[in-house]
PDB file of N, CA and C in Angstrom:
ATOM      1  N   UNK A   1     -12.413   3.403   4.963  1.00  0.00           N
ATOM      2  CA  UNK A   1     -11.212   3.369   4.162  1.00  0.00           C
ATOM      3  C   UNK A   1     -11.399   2.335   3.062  1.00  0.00           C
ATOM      4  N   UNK A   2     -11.373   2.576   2.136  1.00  0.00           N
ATOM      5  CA  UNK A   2     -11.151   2.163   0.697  1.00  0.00           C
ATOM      6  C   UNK A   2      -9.737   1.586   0.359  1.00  0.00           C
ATOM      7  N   UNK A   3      -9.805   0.109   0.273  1.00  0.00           N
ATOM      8  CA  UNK A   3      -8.351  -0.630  -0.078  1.00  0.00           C
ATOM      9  C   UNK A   3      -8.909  -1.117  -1.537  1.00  0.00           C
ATOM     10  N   UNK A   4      -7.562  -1.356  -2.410  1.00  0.00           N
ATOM     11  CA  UNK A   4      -7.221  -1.960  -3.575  1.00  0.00           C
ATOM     12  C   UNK A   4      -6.534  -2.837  -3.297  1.00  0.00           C
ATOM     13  N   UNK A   5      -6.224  -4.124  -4.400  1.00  0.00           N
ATOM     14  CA  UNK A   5      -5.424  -4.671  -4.713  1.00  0.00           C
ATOM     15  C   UNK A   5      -4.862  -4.513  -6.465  1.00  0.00           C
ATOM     16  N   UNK A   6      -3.548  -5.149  -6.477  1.00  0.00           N
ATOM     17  CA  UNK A   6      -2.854  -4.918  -7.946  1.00  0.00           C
ATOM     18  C   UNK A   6      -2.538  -6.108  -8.108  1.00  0.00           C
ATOM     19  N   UNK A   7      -2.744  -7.092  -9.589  1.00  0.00           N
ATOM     20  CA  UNK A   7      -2.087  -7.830  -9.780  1.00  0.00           C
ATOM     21  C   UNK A   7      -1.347  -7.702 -11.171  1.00  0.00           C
ATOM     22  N   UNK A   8      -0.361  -8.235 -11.619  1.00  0.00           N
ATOM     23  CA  UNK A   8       0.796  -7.885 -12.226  1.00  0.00           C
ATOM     24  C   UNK A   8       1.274  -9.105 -12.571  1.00  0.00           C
ATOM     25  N   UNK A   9       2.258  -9.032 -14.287  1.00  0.00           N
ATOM     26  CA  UNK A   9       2.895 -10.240 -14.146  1.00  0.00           C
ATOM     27  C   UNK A   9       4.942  -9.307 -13.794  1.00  0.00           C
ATOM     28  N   UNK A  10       5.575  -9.550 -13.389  1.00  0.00           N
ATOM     29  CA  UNK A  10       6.947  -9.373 -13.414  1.00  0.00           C
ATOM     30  C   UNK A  10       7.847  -9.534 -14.350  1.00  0.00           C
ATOM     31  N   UNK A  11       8.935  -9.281 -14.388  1.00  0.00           N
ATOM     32  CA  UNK A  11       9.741  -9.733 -15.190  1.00  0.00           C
ATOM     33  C   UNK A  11      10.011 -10.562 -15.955  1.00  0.00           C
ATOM     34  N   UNK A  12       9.905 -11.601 -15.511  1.00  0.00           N
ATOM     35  CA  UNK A  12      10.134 -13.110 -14.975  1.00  0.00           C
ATOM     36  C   UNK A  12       8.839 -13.904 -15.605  1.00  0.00           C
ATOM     37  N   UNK A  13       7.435 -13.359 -15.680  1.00  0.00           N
ATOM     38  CA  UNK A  13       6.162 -13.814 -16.373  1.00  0.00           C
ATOM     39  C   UNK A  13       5.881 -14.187 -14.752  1.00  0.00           C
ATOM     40  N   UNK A  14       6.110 -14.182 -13.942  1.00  0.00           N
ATOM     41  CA  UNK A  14       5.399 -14.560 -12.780  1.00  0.00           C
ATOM     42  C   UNK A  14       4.024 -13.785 -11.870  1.00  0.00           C
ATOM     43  N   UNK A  15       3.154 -14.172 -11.675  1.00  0.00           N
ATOM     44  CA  UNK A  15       2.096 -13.085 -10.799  1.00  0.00           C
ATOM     45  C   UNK A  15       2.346 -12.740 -10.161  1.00  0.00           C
ATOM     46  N   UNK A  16       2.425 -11.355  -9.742  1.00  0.00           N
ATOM     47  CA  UNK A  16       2.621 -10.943  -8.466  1.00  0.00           C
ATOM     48  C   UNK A  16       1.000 -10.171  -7.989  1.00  0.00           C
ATOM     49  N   UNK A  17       1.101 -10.261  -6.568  1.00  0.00           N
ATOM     50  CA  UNK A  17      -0.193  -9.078  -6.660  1.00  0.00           C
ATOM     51  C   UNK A  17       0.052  -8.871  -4.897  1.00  0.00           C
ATOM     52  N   UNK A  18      -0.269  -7.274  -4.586  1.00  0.00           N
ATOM     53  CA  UNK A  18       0.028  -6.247  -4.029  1.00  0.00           C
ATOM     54  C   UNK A  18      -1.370  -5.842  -3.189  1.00  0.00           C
ATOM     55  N   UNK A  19      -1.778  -5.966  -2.200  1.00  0.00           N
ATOM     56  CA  UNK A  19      -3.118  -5.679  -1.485  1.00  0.00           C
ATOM     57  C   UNK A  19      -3.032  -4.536  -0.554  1.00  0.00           C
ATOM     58  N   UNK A  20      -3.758  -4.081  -0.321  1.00  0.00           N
ATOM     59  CA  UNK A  20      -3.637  -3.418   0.923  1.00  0.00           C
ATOM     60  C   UNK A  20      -3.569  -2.138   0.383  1.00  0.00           C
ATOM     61  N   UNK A  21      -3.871  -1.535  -0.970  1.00  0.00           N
ATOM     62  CA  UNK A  21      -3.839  -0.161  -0.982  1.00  0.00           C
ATOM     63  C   UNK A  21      -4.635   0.537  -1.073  1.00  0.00           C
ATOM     64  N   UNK A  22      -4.108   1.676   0.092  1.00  0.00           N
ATOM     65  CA  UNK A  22      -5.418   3.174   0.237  1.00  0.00           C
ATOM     66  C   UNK A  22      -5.856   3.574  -1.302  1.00  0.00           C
ATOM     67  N   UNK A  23      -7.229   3.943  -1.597  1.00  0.00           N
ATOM     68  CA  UNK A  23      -7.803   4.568  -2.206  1.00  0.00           C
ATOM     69  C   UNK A  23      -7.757   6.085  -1.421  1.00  0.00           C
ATOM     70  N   UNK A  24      -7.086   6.828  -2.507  1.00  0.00           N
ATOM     71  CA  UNK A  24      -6.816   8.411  -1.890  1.00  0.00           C
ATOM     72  C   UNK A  24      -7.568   9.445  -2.796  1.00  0.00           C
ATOM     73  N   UNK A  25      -7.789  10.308  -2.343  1.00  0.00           N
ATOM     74  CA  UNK A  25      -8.497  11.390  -3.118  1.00  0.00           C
ATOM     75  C   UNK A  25      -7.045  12.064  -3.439  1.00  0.00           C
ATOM     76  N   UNK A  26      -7.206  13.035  -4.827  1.00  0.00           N
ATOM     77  CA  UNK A  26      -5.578  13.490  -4.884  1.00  0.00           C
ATOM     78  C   UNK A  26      -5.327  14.875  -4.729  1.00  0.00           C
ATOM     79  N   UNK A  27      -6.256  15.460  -4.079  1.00  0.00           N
ATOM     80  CA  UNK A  27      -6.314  17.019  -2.931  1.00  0.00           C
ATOM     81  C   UNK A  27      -5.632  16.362  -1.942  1.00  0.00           C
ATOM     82  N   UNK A  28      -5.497  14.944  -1.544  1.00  0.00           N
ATOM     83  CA  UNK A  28      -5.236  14.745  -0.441  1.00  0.00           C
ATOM     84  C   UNK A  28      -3.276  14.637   0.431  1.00  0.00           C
ATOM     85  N   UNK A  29      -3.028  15.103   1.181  1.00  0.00           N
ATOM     86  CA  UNK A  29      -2.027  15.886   1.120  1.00  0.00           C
ATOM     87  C   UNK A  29      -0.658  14.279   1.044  1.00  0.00           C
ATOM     88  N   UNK A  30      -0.677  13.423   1.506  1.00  0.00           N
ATOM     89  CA  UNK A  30      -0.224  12.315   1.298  1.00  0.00           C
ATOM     90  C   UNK A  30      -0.344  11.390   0.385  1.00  0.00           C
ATOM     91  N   UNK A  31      -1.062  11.931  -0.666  1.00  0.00           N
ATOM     92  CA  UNK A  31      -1.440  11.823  -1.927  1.00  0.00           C
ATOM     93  C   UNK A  31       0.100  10.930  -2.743  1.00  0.00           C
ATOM     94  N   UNK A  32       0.773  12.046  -2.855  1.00  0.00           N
ATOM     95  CA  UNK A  32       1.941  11.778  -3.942  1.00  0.00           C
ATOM     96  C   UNK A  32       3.247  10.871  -3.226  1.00  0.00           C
ATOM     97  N   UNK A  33       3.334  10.716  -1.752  1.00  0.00           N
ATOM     98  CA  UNK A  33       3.846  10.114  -1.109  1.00  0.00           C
ATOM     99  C   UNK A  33       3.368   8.464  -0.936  1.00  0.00           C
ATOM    100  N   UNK A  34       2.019   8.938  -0.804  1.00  0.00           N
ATOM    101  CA  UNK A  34       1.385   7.004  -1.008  1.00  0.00           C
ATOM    102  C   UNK A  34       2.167   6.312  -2.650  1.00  0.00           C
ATOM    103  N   UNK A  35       1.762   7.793  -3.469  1.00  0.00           N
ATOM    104  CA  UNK A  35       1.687   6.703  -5.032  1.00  0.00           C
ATOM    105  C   UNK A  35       3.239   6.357  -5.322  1.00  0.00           C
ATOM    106  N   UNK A  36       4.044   7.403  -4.955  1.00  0.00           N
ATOM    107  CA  UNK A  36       5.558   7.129  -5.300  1.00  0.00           C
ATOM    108  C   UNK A  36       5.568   6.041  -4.462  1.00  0.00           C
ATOM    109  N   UNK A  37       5.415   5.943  -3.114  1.00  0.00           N
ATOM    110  CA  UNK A  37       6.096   4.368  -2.181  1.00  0.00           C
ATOM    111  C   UNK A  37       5.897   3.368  -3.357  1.00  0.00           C
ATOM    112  N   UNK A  38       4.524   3.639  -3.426  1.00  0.00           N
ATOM    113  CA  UNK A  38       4.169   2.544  -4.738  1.00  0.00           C
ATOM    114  C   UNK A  38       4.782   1.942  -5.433  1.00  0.00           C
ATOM    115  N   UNK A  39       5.012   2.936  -6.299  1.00  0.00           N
ATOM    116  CA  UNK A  39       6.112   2.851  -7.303  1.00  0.00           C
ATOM    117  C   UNK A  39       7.473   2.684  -6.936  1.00  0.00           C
ATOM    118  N   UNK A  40       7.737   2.825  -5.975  1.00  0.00           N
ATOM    119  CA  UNK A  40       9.313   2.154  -5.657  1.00  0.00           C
ATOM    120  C   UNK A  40       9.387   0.867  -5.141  1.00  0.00           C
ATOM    121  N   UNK A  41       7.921   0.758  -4.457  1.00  0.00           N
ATOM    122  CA  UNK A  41       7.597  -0.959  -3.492  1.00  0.00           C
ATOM    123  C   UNK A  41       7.798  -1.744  -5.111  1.00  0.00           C
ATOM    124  N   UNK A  42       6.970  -1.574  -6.044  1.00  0.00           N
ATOM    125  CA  UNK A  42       6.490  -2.105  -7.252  1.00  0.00           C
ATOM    126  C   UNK A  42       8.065  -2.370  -8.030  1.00  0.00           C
ATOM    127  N   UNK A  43       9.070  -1.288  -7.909  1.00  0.00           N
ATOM    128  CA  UNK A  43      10.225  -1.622  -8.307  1.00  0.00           C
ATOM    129  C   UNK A  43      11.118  -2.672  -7.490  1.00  0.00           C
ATOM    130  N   UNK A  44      11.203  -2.645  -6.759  1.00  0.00           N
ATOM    131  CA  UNK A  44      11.516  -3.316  -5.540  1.00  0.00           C
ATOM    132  C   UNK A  44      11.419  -5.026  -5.709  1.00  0.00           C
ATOM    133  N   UNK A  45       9.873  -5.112  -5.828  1.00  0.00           N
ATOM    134  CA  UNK A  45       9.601  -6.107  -6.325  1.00  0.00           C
ATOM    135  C   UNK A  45      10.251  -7.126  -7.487  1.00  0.00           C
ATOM    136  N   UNK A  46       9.889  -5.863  -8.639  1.00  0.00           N
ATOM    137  CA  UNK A  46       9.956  -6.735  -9.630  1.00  0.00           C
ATOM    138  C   UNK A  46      11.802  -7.002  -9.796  1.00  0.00           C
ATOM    139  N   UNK A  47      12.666  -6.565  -9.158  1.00  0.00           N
ATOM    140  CA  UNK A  47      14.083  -6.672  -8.773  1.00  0.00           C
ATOM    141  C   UNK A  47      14.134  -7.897  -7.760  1.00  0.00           C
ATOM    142  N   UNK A  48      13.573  -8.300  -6.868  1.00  0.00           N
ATOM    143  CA  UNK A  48      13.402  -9.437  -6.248  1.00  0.00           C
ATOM    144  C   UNK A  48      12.148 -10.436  -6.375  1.00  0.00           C
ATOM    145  N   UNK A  49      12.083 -10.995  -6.809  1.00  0.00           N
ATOM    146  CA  UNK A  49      10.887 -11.469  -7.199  1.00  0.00           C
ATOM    147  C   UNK A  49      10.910 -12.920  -5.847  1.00  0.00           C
ATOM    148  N   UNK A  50      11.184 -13.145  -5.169  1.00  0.00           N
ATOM    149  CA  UNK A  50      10.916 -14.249  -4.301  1.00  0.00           C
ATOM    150  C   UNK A  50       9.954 -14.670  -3.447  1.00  0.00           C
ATOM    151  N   UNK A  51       8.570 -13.766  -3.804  1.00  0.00           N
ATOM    152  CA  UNK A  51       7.374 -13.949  -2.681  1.00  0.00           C
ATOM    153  C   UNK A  51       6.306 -13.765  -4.087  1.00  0.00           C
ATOM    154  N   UNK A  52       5.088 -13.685  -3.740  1.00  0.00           N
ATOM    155  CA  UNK A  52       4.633 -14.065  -5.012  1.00  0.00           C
ATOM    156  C   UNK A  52       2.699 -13.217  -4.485  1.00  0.00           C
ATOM    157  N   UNK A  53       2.411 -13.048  -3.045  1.00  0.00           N
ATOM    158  CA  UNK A  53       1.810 -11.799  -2.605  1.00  0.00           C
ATOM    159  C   UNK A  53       2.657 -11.030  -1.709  1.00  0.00           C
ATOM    160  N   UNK A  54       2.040  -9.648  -1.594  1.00  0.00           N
ATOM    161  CA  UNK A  54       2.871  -8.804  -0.744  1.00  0.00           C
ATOM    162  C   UNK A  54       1.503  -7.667  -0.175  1.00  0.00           C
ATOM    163  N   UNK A  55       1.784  -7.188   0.740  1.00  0.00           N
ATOM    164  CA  UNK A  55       0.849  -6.009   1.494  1.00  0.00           C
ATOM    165  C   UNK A  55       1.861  -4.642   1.178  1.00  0.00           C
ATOM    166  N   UNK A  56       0.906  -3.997   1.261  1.00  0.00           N
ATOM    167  CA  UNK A  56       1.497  -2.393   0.891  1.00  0.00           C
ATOM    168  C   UNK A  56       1.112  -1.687   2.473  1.00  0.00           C
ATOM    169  N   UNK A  57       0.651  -2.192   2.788  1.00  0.00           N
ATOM    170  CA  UNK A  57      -0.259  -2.116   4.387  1.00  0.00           C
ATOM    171  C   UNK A  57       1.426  -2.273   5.317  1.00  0.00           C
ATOM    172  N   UNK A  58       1.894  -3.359   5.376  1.00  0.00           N
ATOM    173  CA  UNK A  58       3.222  -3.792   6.054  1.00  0.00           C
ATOM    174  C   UNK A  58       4.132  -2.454   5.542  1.00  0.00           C
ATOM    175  N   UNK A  59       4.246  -2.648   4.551  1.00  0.00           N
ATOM    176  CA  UNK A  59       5.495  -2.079   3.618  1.00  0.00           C
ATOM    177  C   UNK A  59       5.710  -0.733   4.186  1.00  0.00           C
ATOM    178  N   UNK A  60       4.588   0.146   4.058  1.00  0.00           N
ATOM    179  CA  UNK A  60       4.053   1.231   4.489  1.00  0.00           C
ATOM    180  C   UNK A  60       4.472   1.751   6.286  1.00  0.00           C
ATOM    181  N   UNK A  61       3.796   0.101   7.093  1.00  0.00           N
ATOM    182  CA  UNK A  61       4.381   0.204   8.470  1.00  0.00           C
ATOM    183  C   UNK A  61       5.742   0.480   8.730  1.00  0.00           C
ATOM    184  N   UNK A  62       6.357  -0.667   7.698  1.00  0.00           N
ATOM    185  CA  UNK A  62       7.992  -0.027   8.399  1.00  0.00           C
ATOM    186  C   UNK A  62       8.536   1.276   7.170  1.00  0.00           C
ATOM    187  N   UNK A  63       8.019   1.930   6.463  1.00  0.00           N
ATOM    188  CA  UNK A  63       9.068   2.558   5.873  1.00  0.00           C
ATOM    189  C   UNK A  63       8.532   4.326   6.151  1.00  0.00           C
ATOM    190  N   UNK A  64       7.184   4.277   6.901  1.00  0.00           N
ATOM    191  CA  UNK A  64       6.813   5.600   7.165  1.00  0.00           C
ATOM    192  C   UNK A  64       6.573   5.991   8.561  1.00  0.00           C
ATOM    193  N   UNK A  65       6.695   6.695   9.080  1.00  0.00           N
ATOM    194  CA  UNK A  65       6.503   7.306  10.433  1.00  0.00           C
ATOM    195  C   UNK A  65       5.012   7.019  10.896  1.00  0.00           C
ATOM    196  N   UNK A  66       5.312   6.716  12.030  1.00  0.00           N
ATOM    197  CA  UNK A  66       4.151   6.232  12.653  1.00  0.00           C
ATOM    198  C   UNK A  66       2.607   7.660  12.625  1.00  0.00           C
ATOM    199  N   UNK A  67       2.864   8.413  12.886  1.00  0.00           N
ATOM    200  CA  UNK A  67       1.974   9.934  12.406  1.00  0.00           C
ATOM    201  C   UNK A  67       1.224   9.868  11.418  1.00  0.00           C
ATOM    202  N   UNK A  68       2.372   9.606  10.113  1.00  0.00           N
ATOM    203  CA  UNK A  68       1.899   9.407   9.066  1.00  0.00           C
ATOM    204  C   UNK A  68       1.287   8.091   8.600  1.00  0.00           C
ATOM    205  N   UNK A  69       1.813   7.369   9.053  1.00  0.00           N
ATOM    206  CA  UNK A  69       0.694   5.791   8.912  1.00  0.00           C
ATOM    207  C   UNK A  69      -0.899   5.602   9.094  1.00  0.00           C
ATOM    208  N   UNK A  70      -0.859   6.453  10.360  1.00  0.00           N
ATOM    209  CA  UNK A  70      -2.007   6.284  10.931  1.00  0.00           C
ATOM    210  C   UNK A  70      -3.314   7.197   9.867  1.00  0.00           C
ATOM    211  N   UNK A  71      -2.350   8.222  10.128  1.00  0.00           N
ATOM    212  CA  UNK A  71      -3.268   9.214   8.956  1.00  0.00           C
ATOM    213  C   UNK A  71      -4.036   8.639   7.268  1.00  0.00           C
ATOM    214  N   UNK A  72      -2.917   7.699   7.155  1.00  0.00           N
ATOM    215  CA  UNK A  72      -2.993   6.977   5.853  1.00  0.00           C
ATOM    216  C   UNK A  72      -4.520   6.352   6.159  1.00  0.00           C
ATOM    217  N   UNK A  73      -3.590   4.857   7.131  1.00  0.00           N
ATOM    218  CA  UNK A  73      -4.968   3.977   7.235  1.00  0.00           C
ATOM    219  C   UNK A  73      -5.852   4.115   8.481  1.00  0.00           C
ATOM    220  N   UNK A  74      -6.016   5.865   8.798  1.00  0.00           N
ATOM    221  CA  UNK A  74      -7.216   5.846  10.173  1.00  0.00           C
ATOM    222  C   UNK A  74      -8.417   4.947   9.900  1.00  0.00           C
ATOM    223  N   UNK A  75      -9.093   4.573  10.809  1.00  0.00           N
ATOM    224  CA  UNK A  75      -9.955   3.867  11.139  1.00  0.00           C
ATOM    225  C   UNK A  75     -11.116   4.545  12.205  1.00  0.00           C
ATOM    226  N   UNK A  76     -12.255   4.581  11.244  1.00  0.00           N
ATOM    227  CA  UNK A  76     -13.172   5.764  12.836  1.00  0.00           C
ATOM    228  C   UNK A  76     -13.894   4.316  13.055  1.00  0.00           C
ATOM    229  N   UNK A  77     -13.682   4.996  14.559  1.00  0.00           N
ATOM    230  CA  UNK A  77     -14.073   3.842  15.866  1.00  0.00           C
ATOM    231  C   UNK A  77     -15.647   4.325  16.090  1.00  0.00           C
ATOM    232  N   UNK A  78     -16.304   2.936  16.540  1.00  0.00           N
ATOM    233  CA  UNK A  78     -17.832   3.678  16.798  1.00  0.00           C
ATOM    234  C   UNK A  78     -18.026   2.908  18.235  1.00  0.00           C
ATOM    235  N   UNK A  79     -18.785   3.791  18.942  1.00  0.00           N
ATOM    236  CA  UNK A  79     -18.786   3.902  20.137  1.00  0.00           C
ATOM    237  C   UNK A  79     -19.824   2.798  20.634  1.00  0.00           C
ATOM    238  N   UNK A  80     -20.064   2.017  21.135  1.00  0.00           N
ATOM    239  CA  UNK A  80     -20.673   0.905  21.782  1.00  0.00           C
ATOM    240  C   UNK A  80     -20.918   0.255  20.288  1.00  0.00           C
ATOM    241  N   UNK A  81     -20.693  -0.201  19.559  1.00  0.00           N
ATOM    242  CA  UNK A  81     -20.223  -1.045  18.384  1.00  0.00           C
ATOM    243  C   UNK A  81     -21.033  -0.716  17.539  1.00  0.00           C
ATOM    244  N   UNK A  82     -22.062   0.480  17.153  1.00  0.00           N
ATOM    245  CA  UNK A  82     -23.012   0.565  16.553  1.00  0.00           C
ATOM    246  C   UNK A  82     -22.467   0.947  15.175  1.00  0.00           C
TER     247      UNK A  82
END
């Protein structure tokens, strides 16, 4: 899995910056659901500005169904640690 980070200034001239995001292919069916959260987390933000990093990783945990989380950020497991 392929993560990004975003950094940004706000409203305000302040930095913000945003970690934790999937790199998605855009065949991919959770595609337009990752980028909008985005864009509403990103609004969100710049309307409260009181933290100054944030995870999209968290954000993601509480605002999407657990099914769909996982699918987001699966993780393949390897078998005797190889």
């Amino acid at each position: 899995m392929l993560l990004k980070s975003l950094e940004f200034k706000n409203c305000y001239g302040q930095k913000v910056r945003i970690s934790d995001i999937p790199v998605m292919a855009q065949d991919n069916p959770l595609y337009f659901k990752v980028s909008r959260r985005l864009q509403l987390f990103m609004m969100e933000i710049d309307r409260n500005p009181k933290k100054k990093v944030f995870s999209f990783r968290d954000h993601l945990k509480k605002h999407l169904k657990w099914p769909e989380y996982q699918s987001i950020y699966h993780t393949v497991e390897l078998k005797n640690n190889a």
